[in-house]
PDB file of N, CA and C in Angstrom:
ATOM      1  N   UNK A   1      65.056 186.748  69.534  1.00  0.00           N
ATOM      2  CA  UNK A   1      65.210 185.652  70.473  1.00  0.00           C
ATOM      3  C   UNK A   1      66.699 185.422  70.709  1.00  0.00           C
ATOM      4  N   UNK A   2      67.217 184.705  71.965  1.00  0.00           N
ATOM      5  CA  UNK A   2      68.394 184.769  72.449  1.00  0.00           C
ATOM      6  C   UNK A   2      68.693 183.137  73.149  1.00  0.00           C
ATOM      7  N   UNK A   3      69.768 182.718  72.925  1.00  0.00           N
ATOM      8  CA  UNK A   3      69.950 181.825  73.914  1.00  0.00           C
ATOM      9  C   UNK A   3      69.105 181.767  75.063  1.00  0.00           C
ATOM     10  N   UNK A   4      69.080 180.344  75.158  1.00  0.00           N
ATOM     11  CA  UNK A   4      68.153 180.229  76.888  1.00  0.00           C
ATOM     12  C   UNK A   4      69.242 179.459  77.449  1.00  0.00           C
ATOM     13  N   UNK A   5      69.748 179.472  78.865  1.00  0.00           N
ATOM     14  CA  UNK A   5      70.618 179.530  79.478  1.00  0.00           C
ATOM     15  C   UNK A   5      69.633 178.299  80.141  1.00  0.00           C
ATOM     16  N   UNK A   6      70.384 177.360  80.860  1.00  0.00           N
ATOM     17  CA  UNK A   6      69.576 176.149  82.151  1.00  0.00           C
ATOM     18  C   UNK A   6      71.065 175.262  82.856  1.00  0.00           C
ATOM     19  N   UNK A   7      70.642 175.365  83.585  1.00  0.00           N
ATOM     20  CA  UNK A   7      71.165 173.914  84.054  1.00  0.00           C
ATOM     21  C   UNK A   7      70.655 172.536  84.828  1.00  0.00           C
ATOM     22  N   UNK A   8      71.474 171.411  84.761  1.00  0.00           N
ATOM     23  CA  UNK A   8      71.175 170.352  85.120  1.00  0.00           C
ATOM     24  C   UNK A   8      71.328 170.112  86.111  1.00  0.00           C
ATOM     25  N   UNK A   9      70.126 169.804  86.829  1.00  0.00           N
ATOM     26  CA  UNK A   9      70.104 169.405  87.995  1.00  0.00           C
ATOM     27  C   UNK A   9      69.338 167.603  88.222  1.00  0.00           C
ATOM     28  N   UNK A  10      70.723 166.951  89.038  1.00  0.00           N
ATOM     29  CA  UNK A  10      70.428 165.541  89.364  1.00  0.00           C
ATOM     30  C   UNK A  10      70.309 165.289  90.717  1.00  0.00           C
ATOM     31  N   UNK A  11      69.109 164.837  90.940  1.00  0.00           N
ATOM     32  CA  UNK A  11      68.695 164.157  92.385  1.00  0.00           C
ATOM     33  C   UNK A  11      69.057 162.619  92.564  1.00  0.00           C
ATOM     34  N   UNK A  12      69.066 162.032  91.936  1.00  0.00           N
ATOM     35  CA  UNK A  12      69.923 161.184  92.350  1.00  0.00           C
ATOM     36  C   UNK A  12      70.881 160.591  91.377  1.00  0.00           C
ATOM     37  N   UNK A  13      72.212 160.373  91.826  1.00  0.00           N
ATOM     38  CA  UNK A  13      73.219 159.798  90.820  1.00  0.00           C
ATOM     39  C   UNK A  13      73.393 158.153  90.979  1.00  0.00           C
ATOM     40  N   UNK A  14      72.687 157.989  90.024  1.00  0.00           N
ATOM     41  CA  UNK A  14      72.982 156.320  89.415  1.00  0.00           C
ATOM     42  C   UNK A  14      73.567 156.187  88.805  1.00  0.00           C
ATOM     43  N   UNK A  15      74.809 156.582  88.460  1.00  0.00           N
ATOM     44  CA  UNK A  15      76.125 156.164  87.969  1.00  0.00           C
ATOM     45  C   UNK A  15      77.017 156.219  88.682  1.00  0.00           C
ATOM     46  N   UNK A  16      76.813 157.305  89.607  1.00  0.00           N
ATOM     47  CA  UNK A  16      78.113 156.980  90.711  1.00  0.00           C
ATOM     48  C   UNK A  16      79.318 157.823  90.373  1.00  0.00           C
ATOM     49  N   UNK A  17      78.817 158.406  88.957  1.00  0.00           N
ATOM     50  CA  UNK A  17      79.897 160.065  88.808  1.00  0.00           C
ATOM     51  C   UNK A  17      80.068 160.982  89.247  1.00  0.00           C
ATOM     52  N   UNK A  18      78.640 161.817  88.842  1.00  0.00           N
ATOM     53  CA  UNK A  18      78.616 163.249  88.651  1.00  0.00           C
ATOM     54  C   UNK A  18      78.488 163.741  89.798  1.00  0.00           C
ATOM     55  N   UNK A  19      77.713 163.196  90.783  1.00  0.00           N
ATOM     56  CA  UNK A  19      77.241 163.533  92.113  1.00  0.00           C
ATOM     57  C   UNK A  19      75.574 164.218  91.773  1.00  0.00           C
ATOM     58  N   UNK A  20      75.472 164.559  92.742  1.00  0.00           N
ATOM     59  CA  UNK A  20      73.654 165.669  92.720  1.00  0.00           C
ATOM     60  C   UNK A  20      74.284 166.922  93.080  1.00  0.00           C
ATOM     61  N   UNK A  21      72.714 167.195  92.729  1.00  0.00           N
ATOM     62  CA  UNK A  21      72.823 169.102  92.469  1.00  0.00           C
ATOM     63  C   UNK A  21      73.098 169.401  91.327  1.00  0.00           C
ATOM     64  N   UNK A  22      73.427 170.495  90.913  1.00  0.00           N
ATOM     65  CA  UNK A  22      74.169 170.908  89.755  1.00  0.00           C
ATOM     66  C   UNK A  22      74.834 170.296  89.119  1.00  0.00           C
ATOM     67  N   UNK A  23      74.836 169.791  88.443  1.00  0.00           N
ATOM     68  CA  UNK A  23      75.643 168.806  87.730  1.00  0.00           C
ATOM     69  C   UNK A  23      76.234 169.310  86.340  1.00  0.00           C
ATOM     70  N   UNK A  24      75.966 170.269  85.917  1.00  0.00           N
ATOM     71  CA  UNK A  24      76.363 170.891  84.301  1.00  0.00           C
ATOM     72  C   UNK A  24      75.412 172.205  84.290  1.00  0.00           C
ATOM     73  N   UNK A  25      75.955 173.020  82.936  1.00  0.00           N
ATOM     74  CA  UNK A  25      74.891 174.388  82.805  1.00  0.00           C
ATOM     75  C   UNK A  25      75.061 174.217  81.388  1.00  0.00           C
ATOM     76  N   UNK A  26      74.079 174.801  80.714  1.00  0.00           N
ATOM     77  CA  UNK A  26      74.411 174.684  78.948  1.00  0.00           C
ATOM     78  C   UNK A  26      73.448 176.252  78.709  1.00  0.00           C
ATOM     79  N   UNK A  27      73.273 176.045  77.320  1.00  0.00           N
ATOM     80  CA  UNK A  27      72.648 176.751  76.564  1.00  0.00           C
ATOM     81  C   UNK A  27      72.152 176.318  75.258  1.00  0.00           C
ATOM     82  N   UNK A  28      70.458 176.658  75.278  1.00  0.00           N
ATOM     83  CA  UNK A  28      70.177 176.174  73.922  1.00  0.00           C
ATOM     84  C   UNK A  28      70.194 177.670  73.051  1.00  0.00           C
ATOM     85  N   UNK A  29      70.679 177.387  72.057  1.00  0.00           N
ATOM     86  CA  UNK A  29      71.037 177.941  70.733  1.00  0.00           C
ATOM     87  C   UNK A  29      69.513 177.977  69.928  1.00  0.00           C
ATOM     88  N   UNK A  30      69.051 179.297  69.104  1.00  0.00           N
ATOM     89  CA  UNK A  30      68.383 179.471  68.486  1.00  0.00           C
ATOM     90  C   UNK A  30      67.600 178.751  67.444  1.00  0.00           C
ATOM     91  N   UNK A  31      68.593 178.166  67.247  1.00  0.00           N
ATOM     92  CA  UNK A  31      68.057 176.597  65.955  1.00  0.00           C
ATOM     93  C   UNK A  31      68.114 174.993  67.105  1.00  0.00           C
ATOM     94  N   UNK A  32      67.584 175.458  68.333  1.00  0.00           N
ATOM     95  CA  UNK A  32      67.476 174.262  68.944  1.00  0.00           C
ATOM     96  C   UNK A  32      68.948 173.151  69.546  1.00  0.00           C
ATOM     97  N   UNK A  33      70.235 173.579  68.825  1.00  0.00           N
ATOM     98  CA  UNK A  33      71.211 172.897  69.571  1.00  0.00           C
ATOM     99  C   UNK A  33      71.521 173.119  70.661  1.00  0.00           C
ATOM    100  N   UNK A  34      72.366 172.396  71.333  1.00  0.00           N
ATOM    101  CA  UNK A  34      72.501 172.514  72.876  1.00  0.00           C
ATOM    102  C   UNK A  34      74.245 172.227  73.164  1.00  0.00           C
ATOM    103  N   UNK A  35      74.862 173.579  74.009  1.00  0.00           N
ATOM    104  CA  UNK A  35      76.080 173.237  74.216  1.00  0.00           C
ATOM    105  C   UNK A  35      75.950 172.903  75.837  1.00  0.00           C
ATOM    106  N   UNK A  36      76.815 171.874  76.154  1.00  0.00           N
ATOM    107  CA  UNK A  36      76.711 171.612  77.657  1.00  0.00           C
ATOM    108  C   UNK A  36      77.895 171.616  78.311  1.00  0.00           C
ATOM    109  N   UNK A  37      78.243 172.199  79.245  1.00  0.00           N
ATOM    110  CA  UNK A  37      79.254 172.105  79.657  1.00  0.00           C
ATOM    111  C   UNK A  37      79.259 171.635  81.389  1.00  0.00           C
ATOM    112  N   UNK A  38      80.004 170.348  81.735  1.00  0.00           N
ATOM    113  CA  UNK A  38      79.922 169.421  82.775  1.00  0.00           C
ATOM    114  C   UNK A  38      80.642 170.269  84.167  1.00  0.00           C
ATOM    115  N   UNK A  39      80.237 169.780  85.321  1.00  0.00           N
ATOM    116  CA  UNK A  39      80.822 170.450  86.167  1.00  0.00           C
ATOM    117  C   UNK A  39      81.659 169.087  87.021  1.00  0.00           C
ATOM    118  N   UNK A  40      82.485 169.441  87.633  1.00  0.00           N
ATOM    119  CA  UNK A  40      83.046 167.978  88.650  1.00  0.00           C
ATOM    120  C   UNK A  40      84.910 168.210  88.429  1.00  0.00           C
ATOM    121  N   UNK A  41      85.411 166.787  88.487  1.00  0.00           N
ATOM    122  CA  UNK A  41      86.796 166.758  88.602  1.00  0.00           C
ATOM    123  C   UNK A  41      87.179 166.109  87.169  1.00  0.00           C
ATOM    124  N   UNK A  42      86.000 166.448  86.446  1.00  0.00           N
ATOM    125  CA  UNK A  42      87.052 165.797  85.139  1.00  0.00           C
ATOM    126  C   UNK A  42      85.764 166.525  84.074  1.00  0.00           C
ATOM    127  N   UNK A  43      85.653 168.131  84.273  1.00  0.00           N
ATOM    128  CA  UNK A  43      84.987 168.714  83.330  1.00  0.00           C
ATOM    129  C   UNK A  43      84.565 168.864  82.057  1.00  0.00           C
ATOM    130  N   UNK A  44      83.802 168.838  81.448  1.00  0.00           N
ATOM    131  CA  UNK A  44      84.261 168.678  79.870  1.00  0.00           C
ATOM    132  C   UNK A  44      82.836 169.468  79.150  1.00  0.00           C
ATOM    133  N   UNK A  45      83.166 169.807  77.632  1.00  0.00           N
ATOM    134  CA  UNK A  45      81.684 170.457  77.049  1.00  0.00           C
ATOM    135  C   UNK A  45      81.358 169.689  75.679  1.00  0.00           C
ATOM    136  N   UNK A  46      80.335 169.517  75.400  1.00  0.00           N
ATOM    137  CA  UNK A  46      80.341 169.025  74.236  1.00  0.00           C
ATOM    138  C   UNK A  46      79.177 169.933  73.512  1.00  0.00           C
ATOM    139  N   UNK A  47      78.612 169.450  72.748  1.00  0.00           N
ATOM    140  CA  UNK A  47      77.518 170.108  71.875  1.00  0.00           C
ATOM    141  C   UNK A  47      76.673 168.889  71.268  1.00  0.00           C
ATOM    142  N   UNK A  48      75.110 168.960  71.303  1.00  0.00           N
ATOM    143  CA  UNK A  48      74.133 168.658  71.197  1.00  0.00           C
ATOM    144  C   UNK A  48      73.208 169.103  70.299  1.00  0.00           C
ATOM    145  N   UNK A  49      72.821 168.271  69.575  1.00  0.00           N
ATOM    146  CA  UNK A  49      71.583 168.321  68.390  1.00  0.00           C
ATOM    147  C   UNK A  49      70.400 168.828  69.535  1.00  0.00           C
ATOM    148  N   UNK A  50      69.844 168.599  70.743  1.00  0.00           N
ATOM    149  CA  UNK A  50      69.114 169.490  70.782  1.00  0.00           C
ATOM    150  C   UNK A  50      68.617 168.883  72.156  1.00  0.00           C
ATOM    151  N   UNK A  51      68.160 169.219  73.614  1.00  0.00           N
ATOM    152  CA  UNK A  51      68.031 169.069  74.520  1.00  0.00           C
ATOM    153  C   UNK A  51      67.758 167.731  75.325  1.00  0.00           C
ATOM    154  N   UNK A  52      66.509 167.500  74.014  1.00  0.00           N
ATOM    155  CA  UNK A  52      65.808 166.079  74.345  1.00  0.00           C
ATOM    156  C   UNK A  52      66.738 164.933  74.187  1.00  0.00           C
ATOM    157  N   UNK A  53      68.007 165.080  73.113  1.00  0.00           N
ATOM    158  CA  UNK A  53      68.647 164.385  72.771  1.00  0.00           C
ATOM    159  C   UNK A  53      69.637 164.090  74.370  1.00  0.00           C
ATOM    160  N   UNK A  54      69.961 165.375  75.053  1.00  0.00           N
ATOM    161  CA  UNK A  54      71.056 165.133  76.434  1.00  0.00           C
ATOM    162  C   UNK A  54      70.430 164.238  77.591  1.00  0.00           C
ATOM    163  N   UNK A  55      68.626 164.829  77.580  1.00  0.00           N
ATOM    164  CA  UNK A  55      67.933 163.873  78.269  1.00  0.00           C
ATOM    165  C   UNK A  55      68.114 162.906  78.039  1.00  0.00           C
ATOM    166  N   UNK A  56      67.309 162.402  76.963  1.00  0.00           N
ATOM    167  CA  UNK A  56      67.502 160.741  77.117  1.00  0.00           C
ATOM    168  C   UNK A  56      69.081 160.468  77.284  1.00  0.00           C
ATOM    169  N   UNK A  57      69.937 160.642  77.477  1.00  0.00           N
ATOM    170  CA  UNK A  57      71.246 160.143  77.530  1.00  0.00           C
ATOM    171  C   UNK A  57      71.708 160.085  78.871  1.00  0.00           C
ATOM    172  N   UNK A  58      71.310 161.282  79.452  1.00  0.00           N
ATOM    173  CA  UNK A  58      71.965 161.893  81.107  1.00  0.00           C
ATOM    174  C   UNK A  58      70.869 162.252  82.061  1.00  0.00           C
ATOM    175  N   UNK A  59      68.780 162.140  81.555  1.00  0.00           N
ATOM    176  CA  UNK A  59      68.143 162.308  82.517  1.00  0.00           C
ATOM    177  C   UNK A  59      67.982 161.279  83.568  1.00  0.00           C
ATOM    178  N   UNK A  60      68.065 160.301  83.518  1.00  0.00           N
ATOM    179  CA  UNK A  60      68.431 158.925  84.127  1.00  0.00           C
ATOM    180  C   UNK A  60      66.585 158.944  84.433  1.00  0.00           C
ATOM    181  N   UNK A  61      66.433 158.846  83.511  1.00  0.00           N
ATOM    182  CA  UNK A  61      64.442 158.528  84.084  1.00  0.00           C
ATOM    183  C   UNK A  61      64.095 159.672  84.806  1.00  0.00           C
ATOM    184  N   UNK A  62      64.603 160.618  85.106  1.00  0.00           N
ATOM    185  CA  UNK A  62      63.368 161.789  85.549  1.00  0.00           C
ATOM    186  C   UNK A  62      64.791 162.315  87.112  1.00  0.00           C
ATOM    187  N   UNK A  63      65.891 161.310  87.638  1.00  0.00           N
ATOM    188  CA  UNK A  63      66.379 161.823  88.238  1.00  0.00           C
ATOM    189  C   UNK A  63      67.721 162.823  88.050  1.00  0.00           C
ATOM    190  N   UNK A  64      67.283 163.588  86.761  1.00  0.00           N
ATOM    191  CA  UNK A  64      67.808 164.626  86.580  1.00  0.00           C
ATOM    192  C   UNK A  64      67.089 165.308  85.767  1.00  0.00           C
ATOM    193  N   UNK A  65      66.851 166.705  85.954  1.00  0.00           N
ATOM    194  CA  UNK A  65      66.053 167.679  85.371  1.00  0.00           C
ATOM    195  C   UNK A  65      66.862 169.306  84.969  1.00  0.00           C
ATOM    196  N   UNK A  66      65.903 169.816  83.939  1.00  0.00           N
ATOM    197  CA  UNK A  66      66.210 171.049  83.439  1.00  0.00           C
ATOM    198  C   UNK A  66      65.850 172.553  84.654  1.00  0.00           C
ATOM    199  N   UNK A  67      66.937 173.007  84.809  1.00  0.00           N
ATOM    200  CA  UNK A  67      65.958 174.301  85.744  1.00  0.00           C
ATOM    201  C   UNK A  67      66.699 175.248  84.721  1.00  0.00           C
ATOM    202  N   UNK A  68      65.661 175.996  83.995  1.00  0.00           N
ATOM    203  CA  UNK A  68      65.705 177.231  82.965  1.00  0.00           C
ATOM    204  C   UNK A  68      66.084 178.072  83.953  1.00  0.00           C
ATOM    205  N   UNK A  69      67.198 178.628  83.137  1.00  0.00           N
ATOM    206  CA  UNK A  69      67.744 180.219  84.011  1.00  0.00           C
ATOM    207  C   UNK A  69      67.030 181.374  83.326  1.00  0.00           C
ATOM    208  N   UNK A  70      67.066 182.373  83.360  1.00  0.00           N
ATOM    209  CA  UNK A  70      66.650 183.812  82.731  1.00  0.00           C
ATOM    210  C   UNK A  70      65.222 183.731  82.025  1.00  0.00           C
ATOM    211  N   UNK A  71      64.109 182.805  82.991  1.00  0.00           N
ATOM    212  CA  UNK A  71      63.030 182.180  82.505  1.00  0.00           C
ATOM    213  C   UNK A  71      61.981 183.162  82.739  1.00  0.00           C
ATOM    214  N   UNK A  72      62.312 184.329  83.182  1.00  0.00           N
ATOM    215  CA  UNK A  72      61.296 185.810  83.066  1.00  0.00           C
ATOM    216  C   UNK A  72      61.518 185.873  81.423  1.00  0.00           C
ATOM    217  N   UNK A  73      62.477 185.924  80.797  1.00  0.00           N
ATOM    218  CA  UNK A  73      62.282 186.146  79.024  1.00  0.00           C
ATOM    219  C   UNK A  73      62.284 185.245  78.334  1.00  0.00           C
ATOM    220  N   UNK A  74      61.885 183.622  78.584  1.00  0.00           N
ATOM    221  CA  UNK A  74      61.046 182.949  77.937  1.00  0.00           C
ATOM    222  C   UNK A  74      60.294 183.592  77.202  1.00  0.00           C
ATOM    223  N   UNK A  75      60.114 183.087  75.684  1.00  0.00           N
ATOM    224  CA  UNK A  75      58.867 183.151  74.873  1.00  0.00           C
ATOM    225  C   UNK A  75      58.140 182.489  75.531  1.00  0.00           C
ATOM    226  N   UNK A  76      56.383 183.265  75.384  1.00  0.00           N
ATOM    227  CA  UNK A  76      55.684 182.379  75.766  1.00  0.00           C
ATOM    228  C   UNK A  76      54.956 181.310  74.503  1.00  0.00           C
ATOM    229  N   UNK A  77      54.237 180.449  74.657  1.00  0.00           N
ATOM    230  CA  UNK A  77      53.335 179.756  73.660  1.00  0.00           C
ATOM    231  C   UNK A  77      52.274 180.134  73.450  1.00  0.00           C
ATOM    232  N   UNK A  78      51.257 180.744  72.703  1.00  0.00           N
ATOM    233  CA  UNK A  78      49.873 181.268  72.603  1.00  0.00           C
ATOM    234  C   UNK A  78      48.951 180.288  73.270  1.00  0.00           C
ATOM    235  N   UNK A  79      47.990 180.247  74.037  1.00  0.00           N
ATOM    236  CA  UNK A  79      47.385 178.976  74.420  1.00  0.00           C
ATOM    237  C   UNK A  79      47.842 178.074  75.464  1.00  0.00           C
ATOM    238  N   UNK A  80      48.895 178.255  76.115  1.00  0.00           N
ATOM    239  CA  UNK A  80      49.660 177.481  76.724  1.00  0.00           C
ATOM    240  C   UNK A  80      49.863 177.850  78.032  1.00  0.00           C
ATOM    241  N   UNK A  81      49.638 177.215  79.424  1.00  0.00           N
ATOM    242  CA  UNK A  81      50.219 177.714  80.423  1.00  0.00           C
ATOM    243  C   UNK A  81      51.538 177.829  80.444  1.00  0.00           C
ATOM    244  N   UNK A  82      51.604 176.592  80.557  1.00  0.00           N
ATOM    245  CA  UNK A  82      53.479 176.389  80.787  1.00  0.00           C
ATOM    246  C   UNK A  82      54.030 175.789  79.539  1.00  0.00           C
ATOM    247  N   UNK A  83      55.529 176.247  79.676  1.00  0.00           N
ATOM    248  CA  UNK A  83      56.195 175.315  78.588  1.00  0.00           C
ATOM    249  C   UNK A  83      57.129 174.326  79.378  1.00  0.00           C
ATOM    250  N   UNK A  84      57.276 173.475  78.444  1.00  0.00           N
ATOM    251  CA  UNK A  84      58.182 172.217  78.824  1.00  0.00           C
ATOM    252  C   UNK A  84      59.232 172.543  79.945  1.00  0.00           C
ATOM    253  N   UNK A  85      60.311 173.539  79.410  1.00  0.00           N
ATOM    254  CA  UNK A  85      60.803 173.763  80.180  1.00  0.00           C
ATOM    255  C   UNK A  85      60.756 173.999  81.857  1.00  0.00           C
ATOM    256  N   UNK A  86      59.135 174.953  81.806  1.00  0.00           N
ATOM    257  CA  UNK A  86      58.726 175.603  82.895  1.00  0.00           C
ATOM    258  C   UNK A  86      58.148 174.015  84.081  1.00  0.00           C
ATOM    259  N   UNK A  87      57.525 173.329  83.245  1.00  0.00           N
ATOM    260  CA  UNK A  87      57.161 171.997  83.558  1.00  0.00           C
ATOM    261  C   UNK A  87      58.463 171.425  84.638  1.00  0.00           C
ATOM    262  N   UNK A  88      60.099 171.121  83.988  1.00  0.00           N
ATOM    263  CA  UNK A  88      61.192 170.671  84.466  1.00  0.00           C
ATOM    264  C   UNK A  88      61.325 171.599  85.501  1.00  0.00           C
ATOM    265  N   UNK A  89      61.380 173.080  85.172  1.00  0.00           N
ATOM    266  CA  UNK A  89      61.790 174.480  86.787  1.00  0.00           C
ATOM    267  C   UNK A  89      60.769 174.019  87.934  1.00  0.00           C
ATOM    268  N   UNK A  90      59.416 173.351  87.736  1.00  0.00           N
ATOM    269  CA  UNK A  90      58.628 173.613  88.762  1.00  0.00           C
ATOM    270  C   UNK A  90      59.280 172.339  89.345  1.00  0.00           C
ATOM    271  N   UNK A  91      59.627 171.137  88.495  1.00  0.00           N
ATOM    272  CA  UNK A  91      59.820 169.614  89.129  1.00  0.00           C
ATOM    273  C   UNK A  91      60.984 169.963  90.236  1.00  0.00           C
ATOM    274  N   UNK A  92      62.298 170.681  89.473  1.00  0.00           N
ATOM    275  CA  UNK A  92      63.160 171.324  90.104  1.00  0.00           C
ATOM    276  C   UNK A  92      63.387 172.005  91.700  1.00  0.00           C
ATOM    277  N   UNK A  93      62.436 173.433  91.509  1.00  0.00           N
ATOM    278  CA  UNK A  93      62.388 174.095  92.257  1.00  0.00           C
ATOM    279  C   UNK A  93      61.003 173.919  93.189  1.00  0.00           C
ATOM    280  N   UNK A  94      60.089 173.293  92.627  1.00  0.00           N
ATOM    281  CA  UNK A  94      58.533 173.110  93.506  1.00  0.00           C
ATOM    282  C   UNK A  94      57.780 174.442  93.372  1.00  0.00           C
ATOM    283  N   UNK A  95      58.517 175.603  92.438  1.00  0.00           N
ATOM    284  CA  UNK A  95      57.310 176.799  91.982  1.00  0.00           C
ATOM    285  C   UNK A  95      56.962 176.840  91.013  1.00  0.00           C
ATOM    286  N   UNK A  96      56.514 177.914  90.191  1.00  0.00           N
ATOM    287  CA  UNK A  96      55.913 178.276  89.018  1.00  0.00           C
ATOM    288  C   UNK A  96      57.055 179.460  88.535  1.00  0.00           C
ATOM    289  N   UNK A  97      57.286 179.932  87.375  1.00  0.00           N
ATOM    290  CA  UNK A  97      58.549 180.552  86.916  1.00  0.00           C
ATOM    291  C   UNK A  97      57.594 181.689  86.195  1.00  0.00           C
ATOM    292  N   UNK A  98      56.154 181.700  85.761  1.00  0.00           N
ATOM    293  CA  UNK A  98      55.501 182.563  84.736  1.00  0.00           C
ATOM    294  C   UNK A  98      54.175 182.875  85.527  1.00  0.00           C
ATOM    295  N   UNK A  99      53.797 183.707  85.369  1.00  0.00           N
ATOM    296  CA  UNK A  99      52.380 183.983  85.868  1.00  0.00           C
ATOM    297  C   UNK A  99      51.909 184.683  84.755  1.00  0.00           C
ATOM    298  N   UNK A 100      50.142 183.930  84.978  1.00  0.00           N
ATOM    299  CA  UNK A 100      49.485 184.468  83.738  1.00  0.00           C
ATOM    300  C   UNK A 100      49.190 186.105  84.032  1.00  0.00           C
ATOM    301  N   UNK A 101      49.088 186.876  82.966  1.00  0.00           N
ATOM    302  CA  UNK A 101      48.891 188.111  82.826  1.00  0.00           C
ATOM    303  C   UNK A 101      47.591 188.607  83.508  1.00  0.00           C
ATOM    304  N   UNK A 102      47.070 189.791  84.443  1.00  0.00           N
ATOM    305  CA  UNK A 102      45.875 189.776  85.042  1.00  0.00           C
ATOM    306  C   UNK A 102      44.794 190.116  83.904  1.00  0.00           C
ATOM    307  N   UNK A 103      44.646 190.138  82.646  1.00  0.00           N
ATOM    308  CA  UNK A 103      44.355 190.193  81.728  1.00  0.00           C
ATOM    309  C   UNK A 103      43.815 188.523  81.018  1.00  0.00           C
ATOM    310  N   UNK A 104      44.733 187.215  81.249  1.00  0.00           N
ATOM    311  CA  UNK A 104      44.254 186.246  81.087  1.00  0.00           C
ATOM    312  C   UNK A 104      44.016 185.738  81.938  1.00  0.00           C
ATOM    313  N   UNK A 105      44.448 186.282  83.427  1.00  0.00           N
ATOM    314  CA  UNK A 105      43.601 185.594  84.936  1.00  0.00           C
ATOM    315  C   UNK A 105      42.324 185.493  84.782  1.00  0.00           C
ATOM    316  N   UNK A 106      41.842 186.985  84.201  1.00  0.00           N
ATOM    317  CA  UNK A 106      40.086 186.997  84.650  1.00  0.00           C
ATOM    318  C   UNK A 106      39.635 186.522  83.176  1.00  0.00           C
ATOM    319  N   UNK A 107      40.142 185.553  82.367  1.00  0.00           N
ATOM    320  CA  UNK A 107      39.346 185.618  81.396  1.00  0.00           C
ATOM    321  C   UNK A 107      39.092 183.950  81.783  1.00  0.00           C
TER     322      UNK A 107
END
């Protein structure tokens, strides 16, 4: 397993900083931490105990979301359509990032 790469994307800015769109890109780390690094006129990176932790701090209630980059090599979950992540890419983008295998289509 490898870093998963994402960035933050905010639809609307209620603070009146960062602006929308892209707003930062990070990476979560294998043991779940998260480095983030900000985009704008006064850039900066910090590091994070672990994703959920940046949300609650910077999702502003749902108007900012995760869009997973390199989300073809997601692990998948046994049992699971989507993962969390994939959940935030669809809110994001309005698609689906995984398709089930034609093997668990017809089952």
């Amino acid at each position: 397993m490898k870093p998963q790469t994402f960035e933050l994307v905010r639809y609307a800015d209620i603070s009146g900083v960062s602006g929308t769109g892209v707003v930062a890109e990070g990476c979560v780390f294998t043991d779940g931490s998260v480095a983030l690094r900000w985009h704008g006129a006064n850039p900066s990176t910090a590091v994070w105990p672990d994703l959920d932790s940046i949300l609650a701090v910077h999702g502003h209630h749902g108007a900012t979301v995760v869009r997973w980059l390199d989300v073809s090599e997601m692990e998948t979950v046994p049992g699971t359509d989507l993962l969390p992540g994939e959940v935030a890419h669809i809110l994001a983008t309005g698609r689906r990032t995984h398709h089930k295998s034609p093997a668990a289509a017809s089952a």
